[in-house]
Protein backbone atom coordinates (compact mmCIF):
# COMPACT_ATOMS: atom_id res chain seq x y z
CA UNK A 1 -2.26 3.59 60.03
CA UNK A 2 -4.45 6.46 57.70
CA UNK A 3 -1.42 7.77 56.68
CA UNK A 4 0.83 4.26 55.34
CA UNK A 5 -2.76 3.45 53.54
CA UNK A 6 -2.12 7.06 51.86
CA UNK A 7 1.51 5.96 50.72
CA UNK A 8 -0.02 3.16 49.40
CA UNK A 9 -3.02 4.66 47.82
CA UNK A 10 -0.34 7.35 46.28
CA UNK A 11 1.95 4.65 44.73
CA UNK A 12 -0.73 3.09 42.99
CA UNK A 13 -1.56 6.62 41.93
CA UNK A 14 1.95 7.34 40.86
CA UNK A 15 1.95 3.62 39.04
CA UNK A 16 -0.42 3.96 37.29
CA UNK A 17 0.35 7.55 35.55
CA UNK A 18 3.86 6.18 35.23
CA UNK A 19 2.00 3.06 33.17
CA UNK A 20 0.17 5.27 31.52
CA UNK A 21 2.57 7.41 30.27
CA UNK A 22 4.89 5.04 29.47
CA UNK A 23 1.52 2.88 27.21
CA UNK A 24 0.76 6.39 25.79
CA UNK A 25 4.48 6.80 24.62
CA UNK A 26 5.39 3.30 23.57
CA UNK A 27 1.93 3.89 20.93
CA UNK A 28 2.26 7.56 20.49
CA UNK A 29 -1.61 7.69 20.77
CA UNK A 30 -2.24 11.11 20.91
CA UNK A 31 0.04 11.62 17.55
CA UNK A 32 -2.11 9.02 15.81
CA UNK A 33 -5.37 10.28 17.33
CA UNK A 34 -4.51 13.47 16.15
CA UNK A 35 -2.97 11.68 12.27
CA UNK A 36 -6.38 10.18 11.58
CA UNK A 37 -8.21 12.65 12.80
CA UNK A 38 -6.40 15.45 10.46
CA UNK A 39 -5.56 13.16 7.50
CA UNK A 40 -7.39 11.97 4.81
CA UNK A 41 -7.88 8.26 3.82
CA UNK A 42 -5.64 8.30 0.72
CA UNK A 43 -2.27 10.25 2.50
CA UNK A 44 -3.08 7.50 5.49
CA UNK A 45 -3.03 4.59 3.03
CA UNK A 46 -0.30 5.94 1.12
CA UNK A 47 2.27 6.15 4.12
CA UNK A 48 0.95 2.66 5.34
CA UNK A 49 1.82 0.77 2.02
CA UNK A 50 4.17 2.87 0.32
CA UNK A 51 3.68 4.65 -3.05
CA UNK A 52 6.45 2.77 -4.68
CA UNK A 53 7.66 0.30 -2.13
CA UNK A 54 5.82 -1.96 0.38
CA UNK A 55 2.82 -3.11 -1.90
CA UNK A 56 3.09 0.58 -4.15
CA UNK A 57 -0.60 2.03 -3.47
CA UNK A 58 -0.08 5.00 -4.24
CA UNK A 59 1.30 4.29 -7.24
CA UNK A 60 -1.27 2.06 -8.51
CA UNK A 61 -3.81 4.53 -7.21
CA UNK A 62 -2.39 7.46 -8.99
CA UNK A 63 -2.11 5.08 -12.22
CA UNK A 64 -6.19 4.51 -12.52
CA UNK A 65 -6.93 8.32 -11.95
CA UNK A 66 -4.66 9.30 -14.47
CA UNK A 67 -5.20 6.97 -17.12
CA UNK A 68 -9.27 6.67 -15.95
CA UNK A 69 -9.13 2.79 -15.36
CA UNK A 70 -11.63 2.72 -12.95
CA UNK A 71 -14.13 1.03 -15.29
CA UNK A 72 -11.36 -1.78 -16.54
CA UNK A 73 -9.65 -2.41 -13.19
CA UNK A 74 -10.68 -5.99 -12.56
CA UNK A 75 -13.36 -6.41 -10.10
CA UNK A 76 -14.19 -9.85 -7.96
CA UNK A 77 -17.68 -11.16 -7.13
CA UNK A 78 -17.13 -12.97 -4.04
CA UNK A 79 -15.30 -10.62 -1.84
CA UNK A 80 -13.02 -12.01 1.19
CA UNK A 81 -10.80 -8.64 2.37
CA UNK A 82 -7.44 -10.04 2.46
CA UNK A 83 -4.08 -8.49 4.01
CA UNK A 84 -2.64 -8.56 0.22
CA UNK A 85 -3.00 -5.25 -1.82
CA UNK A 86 -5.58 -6.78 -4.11
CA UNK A 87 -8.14 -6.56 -0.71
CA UNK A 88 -7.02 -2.51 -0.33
CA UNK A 89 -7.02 -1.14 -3.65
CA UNK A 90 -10.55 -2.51 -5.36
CA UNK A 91 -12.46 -5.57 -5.51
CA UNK A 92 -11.10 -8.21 -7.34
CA UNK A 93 -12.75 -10.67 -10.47
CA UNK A 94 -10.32 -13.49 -11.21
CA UNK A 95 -10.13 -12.58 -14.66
CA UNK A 96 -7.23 -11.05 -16.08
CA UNK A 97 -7.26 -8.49 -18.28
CA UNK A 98 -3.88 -8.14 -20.33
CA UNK A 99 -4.45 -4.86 -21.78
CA UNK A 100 -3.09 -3.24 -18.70
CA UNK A 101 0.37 -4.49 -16.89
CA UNK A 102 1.66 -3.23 -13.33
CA UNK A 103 5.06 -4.18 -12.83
CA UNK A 104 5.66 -3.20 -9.51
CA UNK A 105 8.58 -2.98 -7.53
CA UNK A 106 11.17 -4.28 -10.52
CA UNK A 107 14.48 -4.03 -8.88
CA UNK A 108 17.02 -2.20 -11.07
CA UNK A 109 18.73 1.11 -11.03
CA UNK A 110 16.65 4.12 -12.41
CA UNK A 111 19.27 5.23 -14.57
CA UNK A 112 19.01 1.89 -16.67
CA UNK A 113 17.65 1.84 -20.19
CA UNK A 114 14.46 -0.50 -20.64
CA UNK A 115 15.63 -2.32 -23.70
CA UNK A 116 16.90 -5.30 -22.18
CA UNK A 117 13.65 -4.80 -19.77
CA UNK A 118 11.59 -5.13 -23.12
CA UNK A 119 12.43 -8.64 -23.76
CA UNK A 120 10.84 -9.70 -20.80
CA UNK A 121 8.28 -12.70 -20.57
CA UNK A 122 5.97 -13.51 -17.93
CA UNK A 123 3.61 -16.40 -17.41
CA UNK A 124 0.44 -15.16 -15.06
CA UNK A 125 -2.41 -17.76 -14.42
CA UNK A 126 -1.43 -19.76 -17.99
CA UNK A 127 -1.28 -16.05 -19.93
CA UNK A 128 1.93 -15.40 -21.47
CA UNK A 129 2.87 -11.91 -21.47
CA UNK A 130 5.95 -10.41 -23.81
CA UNK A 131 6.33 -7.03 -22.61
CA UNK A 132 7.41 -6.52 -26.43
CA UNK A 133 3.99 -5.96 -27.08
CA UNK A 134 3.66 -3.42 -24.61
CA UNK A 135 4.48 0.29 -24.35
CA UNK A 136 5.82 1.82 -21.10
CA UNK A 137 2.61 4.83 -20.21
CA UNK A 138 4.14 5.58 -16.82
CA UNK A 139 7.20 4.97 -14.27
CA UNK A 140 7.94 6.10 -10.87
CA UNK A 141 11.35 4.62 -9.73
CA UNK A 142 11.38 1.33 -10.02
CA UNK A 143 7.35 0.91 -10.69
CA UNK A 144 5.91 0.28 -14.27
CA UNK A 145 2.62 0.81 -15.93
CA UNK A 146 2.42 -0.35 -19.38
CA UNK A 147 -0.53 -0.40 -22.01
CA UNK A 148 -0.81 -3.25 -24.81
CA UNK A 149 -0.30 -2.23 -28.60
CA UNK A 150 -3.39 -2.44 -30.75
């Protein structure tokens, strides 16, 4: 009698490292404990939503260190964090500021020329933009950063 409530007790044993394993695989926990633990914030957020794919963080990132557009980067005043990019990268004002254009994403080849890229109009929250009166600052594959002529 002892010993079939040892099987038993030793099955559930078994079971449950079996589960375990398999729960510890199927998340690769101790890789990701071991990630965050080891990585910094940025690197993290970088391989999480792409530098120029998914929703290009890094690349916007990168873009307001370099060109010190911390201070003109639109901010909002009633905060909601969102999924979207605009809740990771900064707060959000719904102004927009058309001094500074992200195009991000833009499929075409890299080898292409810009010019017919130039001629370009967008309408964003009843602002026309002609990316005419622009000049390309940065690119990075098929992300754009472009600064308005004075």
């Amino acid at each position: 009698m002892e010993l079939s409530k040892n099987k038993i007790v030793l099955r559930k044993k078994i079971f449950l490292l079996i589960f375990s394993i398999f729960i510890f695989q199927l998340f690769k926990l101790p890789y990701n404990f071991y990630y965050i633990k080891n990585s910094d914030y940025n690197s993290r957020m970088i391989i999480s939503h792409g530098y120029c794919d998914k929703e290009s963080y890094g690349f916007i990132t990168e873009t307001i260190r370099q060109f010190d557009l911390t201070d003109s980067f639109p901010i909002r005043e009633i905060y909601y964090p969102t999924p979207g990019l605009e809740g990771l990268v900064k707060k959000i004002r719904s102004n927009y500021d058309e001094k500074y254009l992200f195009v991000l994403n833009y499929a075409q080849n890299e080898n292409q020329n810009l010019e017919h890229f130039n001629q370009k109009r967008f309408r964003i929250n009843n602002l026309d933009i002609d990316l005419s009166n622009y000049s390309l600052k940065k690119r990075s594959g098929n992300c754009f950063f472009w600064i308005k002529n004075e």
